[in-house]
Protein backbone atom coordinates (compact mmCIF):
# COMPACT_ATOMS: atom_id res chain seq x y z
CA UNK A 1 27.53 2.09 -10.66
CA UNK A 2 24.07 0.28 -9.74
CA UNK A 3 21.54 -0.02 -12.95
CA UNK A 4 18.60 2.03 -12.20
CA UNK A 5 16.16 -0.58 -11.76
CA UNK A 6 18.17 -1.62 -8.66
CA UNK A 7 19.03 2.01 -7.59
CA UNK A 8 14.91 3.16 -7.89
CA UNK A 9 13.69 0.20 -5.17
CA UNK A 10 15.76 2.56 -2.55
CA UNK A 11 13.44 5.83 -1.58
CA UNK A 12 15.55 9.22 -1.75
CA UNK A 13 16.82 10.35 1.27
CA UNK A 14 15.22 13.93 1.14
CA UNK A 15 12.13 11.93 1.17
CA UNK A 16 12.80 10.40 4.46
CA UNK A 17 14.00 13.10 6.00
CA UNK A 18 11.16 15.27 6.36
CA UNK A 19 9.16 12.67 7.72
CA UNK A 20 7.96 13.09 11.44
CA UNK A 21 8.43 10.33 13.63
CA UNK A 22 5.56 7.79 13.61
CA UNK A 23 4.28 7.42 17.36
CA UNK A 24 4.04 11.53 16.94
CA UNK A 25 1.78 11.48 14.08
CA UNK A 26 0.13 8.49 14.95
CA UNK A 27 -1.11 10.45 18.31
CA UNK A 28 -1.84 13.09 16.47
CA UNK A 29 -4.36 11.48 14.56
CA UNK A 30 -8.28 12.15 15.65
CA UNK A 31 -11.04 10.10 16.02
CA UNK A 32 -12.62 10.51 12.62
CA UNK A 33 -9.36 9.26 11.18
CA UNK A 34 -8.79 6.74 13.54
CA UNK A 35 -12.65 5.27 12.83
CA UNK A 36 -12.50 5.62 8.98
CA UNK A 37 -9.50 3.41 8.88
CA UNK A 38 -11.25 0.93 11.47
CA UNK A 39 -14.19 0.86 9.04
CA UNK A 40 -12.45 0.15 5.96
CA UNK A 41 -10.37 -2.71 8.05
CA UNK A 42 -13.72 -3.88 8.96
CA UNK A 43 -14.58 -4.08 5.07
CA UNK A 44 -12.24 -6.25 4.36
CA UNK A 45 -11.91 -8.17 6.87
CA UNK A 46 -15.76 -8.88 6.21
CA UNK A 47 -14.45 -9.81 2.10
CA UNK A 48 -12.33 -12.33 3.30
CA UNK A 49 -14.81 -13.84 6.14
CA UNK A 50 -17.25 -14.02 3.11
CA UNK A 51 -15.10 -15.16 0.27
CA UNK A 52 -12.69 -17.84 2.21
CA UNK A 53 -16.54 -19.30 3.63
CA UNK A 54 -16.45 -21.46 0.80
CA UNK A 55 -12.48 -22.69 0.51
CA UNK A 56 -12.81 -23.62 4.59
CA UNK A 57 -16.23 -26.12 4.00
CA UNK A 58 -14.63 -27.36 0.30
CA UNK A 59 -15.42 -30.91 1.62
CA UNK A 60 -18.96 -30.63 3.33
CA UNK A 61 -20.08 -28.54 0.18
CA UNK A 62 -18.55 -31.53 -1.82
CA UNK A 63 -20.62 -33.99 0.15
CA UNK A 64 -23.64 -31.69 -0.22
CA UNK A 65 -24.01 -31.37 -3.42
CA UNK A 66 -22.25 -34.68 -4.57
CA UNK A 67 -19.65 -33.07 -7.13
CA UNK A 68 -16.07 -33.41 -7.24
CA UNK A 69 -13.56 -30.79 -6.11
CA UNK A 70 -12.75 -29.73 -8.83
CA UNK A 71 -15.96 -28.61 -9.65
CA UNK A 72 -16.75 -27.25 -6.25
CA UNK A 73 -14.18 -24.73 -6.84
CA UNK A 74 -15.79 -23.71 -10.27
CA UNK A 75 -17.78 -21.27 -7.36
CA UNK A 76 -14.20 -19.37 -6.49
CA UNK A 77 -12.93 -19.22 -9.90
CA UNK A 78 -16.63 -17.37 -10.81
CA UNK A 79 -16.46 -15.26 -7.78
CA UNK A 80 -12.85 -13.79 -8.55
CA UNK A 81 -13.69 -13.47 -12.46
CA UNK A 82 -16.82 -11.48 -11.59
CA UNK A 83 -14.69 -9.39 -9.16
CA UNK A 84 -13.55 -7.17 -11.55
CA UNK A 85 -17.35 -6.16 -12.61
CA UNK A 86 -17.92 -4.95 -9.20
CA UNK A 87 -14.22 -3.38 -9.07
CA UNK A 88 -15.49 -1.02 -12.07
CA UNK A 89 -19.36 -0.06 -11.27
CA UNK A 90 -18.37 0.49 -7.01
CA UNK A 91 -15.54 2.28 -7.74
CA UNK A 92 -16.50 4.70 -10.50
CA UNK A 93 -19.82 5.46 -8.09
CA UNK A 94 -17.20 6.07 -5.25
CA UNK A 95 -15.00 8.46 -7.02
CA UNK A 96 -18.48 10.46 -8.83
CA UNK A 97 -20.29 10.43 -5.38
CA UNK A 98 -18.21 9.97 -2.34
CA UNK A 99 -16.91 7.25 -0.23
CA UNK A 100 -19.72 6.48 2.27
CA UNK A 101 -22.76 5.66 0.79
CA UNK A 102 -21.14 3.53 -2.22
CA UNK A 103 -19.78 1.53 0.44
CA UNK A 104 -22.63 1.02 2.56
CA UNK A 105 -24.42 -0.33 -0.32
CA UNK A 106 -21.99 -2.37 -1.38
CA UNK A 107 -21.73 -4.01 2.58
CA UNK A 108 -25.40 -4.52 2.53
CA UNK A 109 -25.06 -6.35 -1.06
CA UNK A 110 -22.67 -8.41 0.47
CA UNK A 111 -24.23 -9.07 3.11
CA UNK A 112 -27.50 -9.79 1.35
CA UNK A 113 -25.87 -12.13 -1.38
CA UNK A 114 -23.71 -14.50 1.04
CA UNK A 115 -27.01 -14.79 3.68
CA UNK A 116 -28.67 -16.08 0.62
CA UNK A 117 -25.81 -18.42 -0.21
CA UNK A 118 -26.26 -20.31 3.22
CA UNK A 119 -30.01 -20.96 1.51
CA UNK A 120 -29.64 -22.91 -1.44
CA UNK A 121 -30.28 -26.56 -2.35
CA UNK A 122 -28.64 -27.19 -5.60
CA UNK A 123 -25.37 -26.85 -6.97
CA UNK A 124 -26.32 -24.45 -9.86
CA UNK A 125 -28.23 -22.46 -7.51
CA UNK A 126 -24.81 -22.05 -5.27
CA UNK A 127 -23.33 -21.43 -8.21
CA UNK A 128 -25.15 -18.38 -9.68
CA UNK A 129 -24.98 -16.74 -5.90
CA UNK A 130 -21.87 -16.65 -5.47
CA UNK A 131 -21.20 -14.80 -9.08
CA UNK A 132 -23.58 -12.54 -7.99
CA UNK A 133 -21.51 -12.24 -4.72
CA UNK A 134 -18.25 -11.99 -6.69
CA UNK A 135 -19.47 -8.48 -8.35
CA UNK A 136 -20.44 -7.36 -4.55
CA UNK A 137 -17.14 -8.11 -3.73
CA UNK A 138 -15.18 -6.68 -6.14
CA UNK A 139 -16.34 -3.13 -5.13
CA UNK A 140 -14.55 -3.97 -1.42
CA UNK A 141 -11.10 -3.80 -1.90
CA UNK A 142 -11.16 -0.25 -3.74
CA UNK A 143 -13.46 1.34 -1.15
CA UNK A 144 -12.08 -0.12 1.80
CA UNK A 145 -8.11 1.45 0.86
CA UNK A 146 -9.58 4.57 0.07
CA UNK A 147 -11.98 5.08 2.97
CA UNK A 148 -8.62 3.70 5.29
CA UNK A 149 -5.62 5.52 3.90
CA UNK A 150 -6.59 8.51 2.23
CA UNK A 151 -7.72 10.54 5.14
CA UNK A 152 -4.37 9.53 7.08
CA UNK A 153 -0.55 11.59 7.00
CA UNK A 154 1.67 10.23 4.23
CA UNK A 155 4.12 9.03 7.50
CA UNK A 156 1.28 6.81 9.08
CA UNK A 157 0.47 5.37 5.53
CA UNK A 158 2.75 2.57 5.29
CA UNK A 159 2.24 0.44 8.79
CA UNK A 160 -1.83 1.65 7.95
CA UNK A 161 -1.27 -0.14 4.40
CA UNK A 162 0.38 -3.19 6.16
CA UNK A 163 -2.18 -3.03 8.47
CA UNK A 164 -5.44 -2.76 6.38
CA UNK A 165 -4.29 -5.45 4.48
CA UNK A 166 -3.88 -8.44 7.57
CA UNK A 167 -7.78 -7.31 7.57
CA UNK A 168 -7.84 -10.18 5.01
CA UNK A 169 -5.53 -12.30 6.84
CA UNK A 170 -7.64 -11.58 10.65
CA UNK A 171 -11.26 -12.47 8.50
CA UNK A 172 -9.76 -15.57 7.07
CA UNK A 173 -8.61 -16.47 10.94
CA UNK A 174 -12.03 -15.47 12.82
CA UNK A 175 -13.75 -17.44 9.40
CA UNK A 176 -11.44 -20.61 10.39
CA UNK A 177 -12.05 -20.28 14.66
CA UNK A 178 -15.54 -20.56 13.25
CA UNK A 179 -15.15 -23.58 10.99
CA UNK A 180 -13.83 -24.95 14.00
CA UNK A 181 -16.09 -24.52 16.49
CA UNK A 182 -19.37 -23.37 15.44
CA UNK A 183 -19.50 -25.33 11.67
CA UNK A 184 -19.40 -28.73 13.78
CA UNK A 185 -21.50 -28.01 16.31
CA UNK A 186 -24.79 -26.80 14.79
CA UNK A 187 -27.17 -28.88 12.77
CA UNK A 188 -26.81 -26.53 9.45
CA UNK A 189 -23.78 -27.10 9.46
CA UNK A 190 -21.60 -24.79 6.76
CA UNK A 191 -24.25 -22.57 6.41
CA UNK A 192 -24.18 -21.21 9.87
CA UNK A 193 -20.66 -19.75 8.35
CA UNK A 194 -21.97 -18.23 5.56
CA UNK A 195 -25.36 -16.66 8.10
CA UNK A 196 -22.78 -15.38 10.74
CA UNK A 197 -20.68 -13.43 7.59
CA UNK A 198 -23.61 -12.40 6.42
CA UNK A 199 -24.45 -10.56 9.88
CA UNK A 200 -20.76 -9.56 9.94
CA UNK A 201 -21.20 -7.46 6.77
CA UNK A 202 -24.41 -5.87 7.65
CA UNK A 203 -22.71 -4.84 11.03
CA UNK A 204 -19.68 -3.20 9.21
CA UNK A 205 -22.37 -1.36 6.88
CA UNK A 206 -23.50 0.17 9.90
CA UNK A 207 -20.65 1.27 11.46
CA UNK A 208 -19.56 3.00 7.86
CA UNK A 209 -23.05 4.89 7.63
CA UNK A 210 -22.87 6.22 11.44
CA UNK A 211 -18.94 8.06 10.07
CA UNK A 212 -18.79 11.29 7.91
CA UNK A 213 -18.06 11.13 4.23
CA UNK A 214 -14.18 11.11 3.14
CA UNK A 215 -12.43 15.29 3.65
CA UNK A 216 -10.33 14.36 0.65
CA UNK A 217 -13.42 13.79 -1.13
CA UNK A 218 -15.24 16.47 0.54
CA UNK A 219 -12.60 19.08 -0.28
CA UNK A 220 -12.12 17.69 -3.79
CA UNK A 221 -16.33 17.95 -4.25
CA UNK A 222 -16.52 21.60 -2.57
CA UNK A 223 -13.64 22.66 -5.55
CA UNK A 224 -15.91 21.42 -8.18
CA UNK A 225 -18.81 23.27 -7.02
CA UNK A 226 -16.34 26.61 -7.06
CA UNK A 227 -15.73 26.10 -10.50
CA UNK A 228 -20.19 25.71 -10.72
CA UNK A 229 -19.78 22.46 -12.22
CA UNK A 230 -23.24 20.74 -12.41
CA UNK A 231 -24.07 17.02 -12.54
CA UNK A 232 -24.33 16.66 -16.16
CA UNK A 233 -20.93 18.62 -16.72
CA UNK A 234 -19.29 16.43 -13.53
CA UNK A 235 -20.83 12.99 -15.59
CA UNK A 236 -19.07 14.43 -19.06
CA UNK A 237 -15.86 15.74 -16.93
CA UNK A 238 -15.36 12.64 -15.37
CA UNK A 239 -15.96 10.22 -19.12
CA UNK A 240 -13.43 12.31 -20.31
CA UNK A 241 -10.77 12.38 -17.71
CA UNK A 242 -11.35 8.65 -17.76
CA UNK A 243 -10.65 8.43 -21.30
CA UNK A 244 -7.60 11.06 -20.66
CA UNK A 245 -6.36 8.82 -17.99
CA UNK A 246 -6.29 6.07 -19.84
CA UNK A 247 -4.04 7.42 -22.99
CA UNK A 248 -1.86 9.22 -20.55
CA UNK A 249 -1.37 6.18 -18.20
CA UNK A 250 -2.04 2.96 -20.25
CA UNK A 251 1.84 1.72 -19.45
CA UNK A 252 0.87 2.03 -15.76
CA UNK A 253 -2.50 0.09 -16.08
CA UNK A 254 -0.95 -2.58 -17.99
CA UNK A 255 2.15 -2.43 -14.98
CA UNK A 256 -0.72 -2.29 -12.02
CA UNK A 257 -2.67 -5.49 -13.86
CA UNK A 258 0.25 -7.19 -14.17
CA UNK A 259 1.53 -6.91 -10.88
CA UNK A 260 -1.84 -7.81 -9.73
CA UNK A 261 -2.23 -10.86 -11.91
CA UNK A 262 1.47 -11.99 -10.24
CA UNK A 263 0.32 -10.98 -6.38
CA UNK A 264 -3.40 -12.64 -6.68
CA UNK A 265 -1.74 -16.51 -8.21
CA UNK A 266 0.70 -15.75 -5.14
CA UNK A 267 -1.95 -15.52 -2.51
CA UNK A 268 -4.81 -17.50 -3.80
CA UNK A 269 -2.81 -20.31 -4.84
CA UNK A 270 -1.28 -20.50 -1.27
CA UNK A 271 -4.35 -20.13 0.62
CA UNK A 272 -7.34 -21.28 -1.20
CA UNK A 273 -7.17 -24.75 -1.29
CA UNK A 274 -4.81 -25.02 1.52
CA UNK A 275 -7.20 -26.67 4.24
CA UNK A 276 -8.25 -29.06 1.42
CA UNK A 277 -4.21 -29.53 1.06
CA UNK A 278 -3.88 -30.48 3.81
CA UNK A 279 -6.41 -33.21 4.09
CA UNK A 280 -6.16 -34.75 0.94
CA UNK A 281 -2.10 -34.94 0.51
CA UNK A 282 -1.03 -34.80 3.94
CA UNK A 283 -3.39 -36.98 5.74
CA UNK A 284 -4.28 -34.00 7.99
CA UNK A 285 -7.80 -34.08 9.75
CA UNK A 286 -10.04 -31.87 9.02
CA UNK A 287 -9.53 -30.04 13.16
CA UNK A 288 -6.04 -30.04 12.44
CA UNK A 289 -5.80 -28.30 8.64
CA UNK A 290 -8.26 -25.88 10.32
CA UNK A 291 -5.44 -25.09 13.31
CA UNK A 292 -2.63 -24.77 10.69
CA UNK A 293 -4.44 -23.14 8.94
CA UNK A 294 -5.42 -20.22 11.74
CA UNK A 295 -1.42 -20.26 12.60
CA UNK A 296 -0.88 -19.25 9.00
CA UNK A 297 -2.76 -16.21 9.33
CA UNK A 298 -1.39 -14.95 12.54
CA UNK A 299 1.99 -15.53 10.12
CA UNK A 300 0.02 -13.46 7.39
CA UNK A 301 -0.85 -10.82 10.22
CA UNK A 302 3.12 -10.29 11.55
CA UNK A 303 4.20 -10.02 8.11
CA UNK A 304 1.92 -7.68 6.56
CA UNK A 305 2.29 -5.45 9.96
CA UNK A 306 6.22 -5.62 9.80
CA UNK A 307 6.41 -5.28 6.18
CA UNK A 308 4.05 -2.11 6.09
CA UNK A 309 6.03 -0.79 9.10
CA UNK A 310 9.16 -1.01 7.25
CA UNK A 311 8.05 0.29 3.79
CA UNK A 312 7.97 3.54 5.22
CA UNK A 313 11.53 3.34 5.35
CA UNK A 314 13.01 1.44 2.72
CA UNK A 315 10.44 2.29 0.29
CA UNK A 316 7.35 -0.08 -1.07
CA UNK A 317 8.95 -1.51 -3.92
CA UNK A 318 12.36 -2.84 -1.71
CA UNK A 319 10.03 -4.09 0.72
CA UNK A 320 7.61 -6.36 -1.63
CA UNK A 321 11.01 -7.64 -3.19
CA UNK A 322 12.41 -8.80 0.25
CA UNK A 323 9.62 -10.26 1.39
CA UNK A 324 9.53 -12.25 -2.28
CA UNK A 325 12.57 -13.56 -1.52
CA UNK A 326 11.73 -14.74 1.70
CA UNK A 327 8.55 -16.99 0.32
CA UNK A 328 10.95 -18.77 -2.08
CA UNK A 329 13.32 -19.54 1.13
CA UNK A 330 9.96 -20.58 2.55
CA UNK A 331 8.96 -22.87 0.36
CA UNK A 332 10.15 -26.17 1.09
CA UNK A 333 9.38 -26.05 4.50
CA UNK A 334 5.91 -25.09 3.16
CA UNK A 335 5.18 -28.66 1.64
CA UNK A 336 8.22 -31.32 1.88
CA UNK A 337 7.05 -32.05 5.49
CA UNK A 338 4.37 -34.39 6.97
CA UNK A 339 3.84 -33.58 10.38
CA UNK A 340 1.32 -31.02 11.80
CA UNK A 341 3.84 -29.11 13.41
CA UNK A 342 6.47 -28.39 10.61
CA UNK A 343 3.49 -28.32 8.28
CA UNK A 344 1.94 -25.13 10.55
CA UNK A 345 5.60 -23.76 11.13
CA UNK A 346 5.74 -23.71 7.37
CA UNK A 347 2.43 -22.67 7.05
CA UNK A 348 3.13 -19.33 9.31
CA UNK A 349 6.84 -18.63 7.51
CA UNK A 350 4.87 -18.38 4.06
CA UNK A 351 2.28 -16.74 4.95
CA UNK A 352 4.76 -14.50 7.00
CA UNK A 353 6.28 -13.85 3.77
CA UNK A 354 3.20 -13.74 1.40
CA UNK A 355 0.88 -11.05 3.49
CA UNK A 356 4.56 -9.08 3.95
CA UNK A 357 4.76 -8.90 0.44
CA UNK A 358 0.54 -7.99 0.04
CA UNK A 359 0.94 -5.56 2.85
CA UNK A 360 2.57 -2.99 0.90
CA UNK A 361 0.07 -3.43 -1.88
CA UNK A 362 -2.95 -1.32 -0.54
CA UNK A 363 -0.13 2.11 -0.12
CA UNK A 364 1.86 0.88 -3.18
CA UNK A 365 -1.23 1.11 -5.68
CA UNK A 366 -2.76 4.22 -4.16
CA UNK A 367 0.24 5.99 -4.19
CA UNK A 368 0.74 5.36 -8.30
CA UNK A 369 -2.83 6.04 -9.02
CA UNK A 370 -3.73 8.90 -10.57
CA UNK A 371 -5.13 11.52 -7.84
CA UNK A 372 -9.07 11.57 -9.46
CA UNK A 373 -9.08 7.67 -9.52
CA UNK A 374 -7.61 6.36 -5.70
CA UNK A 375 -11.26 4.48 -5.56
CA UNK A 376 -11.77 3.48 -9.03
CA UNK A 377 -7.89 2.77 -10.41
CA UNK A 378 -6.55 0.19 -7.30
CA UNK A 379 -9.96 -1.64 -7.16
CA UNK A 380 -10.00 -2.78 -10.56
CA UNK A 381 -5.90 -3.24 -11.48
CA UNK A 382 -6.50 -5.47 -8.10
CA UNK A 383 -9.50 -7.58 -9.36
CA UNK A 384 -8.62 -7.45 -13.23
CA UNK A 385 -5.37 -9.24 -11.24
CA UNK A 386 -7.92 -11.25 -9.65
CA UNK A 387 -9.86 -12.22 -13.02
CA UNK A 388 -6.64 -13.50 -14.58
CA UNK A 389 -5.51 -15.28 -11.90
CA UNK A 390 -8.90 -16.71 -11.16
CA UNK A 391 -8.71 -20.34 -12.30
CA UNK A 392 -5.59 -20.75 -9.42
CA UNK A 393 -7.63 -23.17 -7.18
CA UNK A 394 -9.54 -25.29 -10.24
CA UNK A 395 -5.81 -25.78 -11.44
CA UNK A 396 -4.62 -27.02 -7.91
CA UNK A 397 -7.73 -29.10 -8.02
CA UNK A 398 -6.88 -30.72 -10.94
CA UNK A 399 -2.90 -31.38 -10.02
CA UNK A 400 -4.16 -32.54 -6.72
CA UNK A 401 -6.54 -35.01 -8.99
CA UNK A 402 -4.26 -35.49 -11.13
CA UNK A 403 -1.73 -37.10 -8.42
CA UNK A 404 -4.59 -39.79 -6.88
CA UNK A 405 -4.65 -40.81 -10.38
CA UNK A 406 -0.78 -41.60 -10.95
CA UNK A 407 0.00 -41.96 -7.15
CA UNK A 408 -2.74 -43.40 -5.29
C-alpha cells in the first residue's frame, strides 16, 4: 500500500465526479464573471509589465547611473522585500471593505509610482521609487486572484488559475516586444518602458472601477449587516478572527510561506536576470536575449494554461509535482548550450515547466485559505515567499561576477 503523502497528491474520485463538464460551465458563465476575471488578468499582467521594466533595461540602467550589476539589482531585491508590506495593508483593506475600490487604488499607486520611476536622475533616487513601488505591488497578486477566481464555478477554477497566472508570463512578453522595439527607438530610451506601464496600470484601474464589487463579498457583507454588526464591532471582529486564524492555522502559514519561498527562488531566479544571462555568459546581443527571451514566455503561457487545465483533474498538488519534474529534465538544455536557437528552445521548455508549475498556485492557495482571508491570506504567504527569496537576482549577480573574475 502507497504512503499517504503519495496517495493525497491524487483528488478523490467522488470529487471528480460531480463535476460538470468544462465547455458547459464555461458557457454558462455571464458577463460580470467573464469581466472580473479579465480585470484581475489585467492586474497582473500590469505587475509584471511594471516589475520585469527594470530586469529587461539591467544594462542601459547600468550605463545610466554608472554602477555595477550587482548593485543595479539592489532595486529588485528592495522591490520584492517591500512586497510583503503591501501584501498585508491591500489585502486586509480588501477583505474589511470589498474588492473594487482597494484595487483601484492600488492600480493607480502603481501606476503613479513606476511613471515617477521613468523620472529620476540618480541612483538613490531610483532606488527609493521603486521600494515605494514594491509595497504598491505587493497588494496585486492578492487582489487580482480574488477579484478573478472567486466569483467563478469550482469546475472553471483550475484552467482560470492556470490562466490568471500566464497574466505574468503575457506582461513580461508585451514588456519585452517593447524593449525591443520602442526602448531603441525613442530618445528616452528605458524610460519610455517604465511611462507606457505606467499608462498600462492606470488603464486597468479603470476598467476595475467601471465592474461591480465582488457577490462573494457582497453576500458575505449583506450577512454581517443581518447579524447588525457595525463598523467598530466589524474592525474588533475581524482583529480577532485574525488572531483566531492565526493559532488555528499557524502550521498552514508556515506550509503556504514555505512553499512560496521555494516557488518565488524558482521563478525569479529563472527569469530575472535571464536577458542579462544571456548577454554576459552567452555572448547573446542584446535583440537576440530580448527574442529568447519573448519565446520563453509564450513557453510560460502553454504551460501555465495546460497545467491549470489539467489540475482540475488530477488535482493541484499532482500537477505542481509533474511539472517540477519536468524543469529538472529541462535544465540542461536550459544553459549547457550556446546557440540562440537551443538557448530559446531551452528557454521555452523551462519556462514551459516553471509557469506549469506557478499556474496551479493562484487555485492552490485560495483553495487552502481560510474562507474570511481569500484576499488577505494568498497575498502575503505569496510575497512573505517573495521577501525571502528576494536577494535571488543580487546572488546571480554576484556568481555571474564571480565567474569574469576566475574565468575571464
Amino acid at each position: 500500500m502507497a504512503p499517504p503523502f503519495l496517495t493525497n497528491l491524487v483528488p478523490r474520485k467522488e470529487q471528480r465526479a460531480q463535476a460538470r463538464p468544462l465547455l458547459e460551465v464555461l458557457l454558462s458563465l455571464t458577463w460580470v464573471q467573464w469581466a472580473l476575471f479579465f480585470s484581475g488578468w489585467l492586474a497582473w499582467s500590469c505587475d509584471a509589465i511594471d516589475f520585469f521594466s527594470v530586469s529587461l533595461v539591467l544594462t542601459r540602467l547600468r550605463d545610466q547611473f554608472k554602477e555595477s550589476t550587482h548593485t543595479i539589482t539592489t532595486a529588485i531585491t528592495l522591490t520584492l522585500l517591500f512586497r510583503s508590506v503591501g501584501a498585508v495593508i491591500f489585502g486586509i483593506l480588501s477583505d474589511r471593505f470589498g474588492r473594487k475600490w482597494p484595487m483601484v487604488a492600488n492600480l493607480v499607486i502603481v501606476a503613479i509610482l513606476q511613471l515617477g520611476g521613468g523620472f529620476v536622475n540618480t541612483f538613490s533616487q531610483f532606488l527609493a521609487c521603486r521600494s515605494l513601488f514594491g509595497i504598491g505591488m505587493g497588494g496585486i497578486w492578492g487582489l487580482a486572484a480574488s477579484t478573478a477566481l472567486e466569483n467563478l464555478p469550482v469546475e472553471a477554477r483550475g484552467l482560470a488559475s492556470g490562466v490568471l497566472q500566464q497574466g505574468y508570463a503575457v506582461g513580461y512578453l508585451f514588456a519585452a516586444c517593447m524593449n525591443l522595439r520602442l526602448v531603441p527607438e525613442t530618445a528616452p530610451t528605458w524610460r519610455s518602458l517604465f511611462w507606457t506601464g505606467a499608462g498600462i496600470s492606470l488603464f486597468a484601474a479603470i476598467i476595475r472601477a467601471l465592474l461591480p464589487e465582488s457577490e462573494v463579498f457582497l453576500r458575505a457583507k449583506a450577512i454581517e449587516k443581518s447579524k447588525g454588526t457595525t463598523t467598530g464591532k466589524k474592525t474588533r471582529v475581524f482583529l480577532k478572527e485574525s488572531g483566531e486564524m492565526l493559532k488555528r492555522h499557524w502550521i498552514l502559514c508556515i506550509y503556504a510561506v514555505l512553499l512560496m519561498t521555494g516557488f518565488n527562488f524558482l521563478s525569479h531566479g529563472s527569469q530575472d536576470l535571464y536577458p542579462t544571462y544571456l548577454q554576459q555568459s552567452k555572448g547573446l546581443s542584446a535583440n537576440d536575449a530580448t527574442v529568447a527571451t519573448i519565446i520563453g514566455n509564450c513557453g510560460a503561457i502553454a504551460g501555465g494554461t495546460a497545467a491549470g487545465y489539467v489540475s482540475q483533474y488530477i488535482g493541484r498538488r499532482l500537477t505542481i509535482v509533474i511539472f517540477v519534474c519536468l524543469i529538472g529534465a529541462f535544465i540542461p538544455l536550459w544553459i549547457l548550450p550556446s546557440t540562440f536557437s537551443s538557448l530559446a528552445a531551452g528557454a521555452f521548455c523551462i519556462q514551459f515547466g516553471v509557469q506549469g508549475a506557478w499556474g496551479v498556485i493562484p487555485i492552490q492557495l485560495s483553495e487552502m485559505s481560510p474562507p474570511a482571508f481569500r484576499a488577505t491570506f494568498p497575498g502575503v504567504a505569496y510575497q512573505l515567499g517573495n521577501m525571502v527569496s528576494s536577494a535571488a537576482s543580487q546572488i546571480e549577480a554576484s556568481a555571474l561576477f564571480l565567474k569574469f573574475i576566475f574565468h575571464p
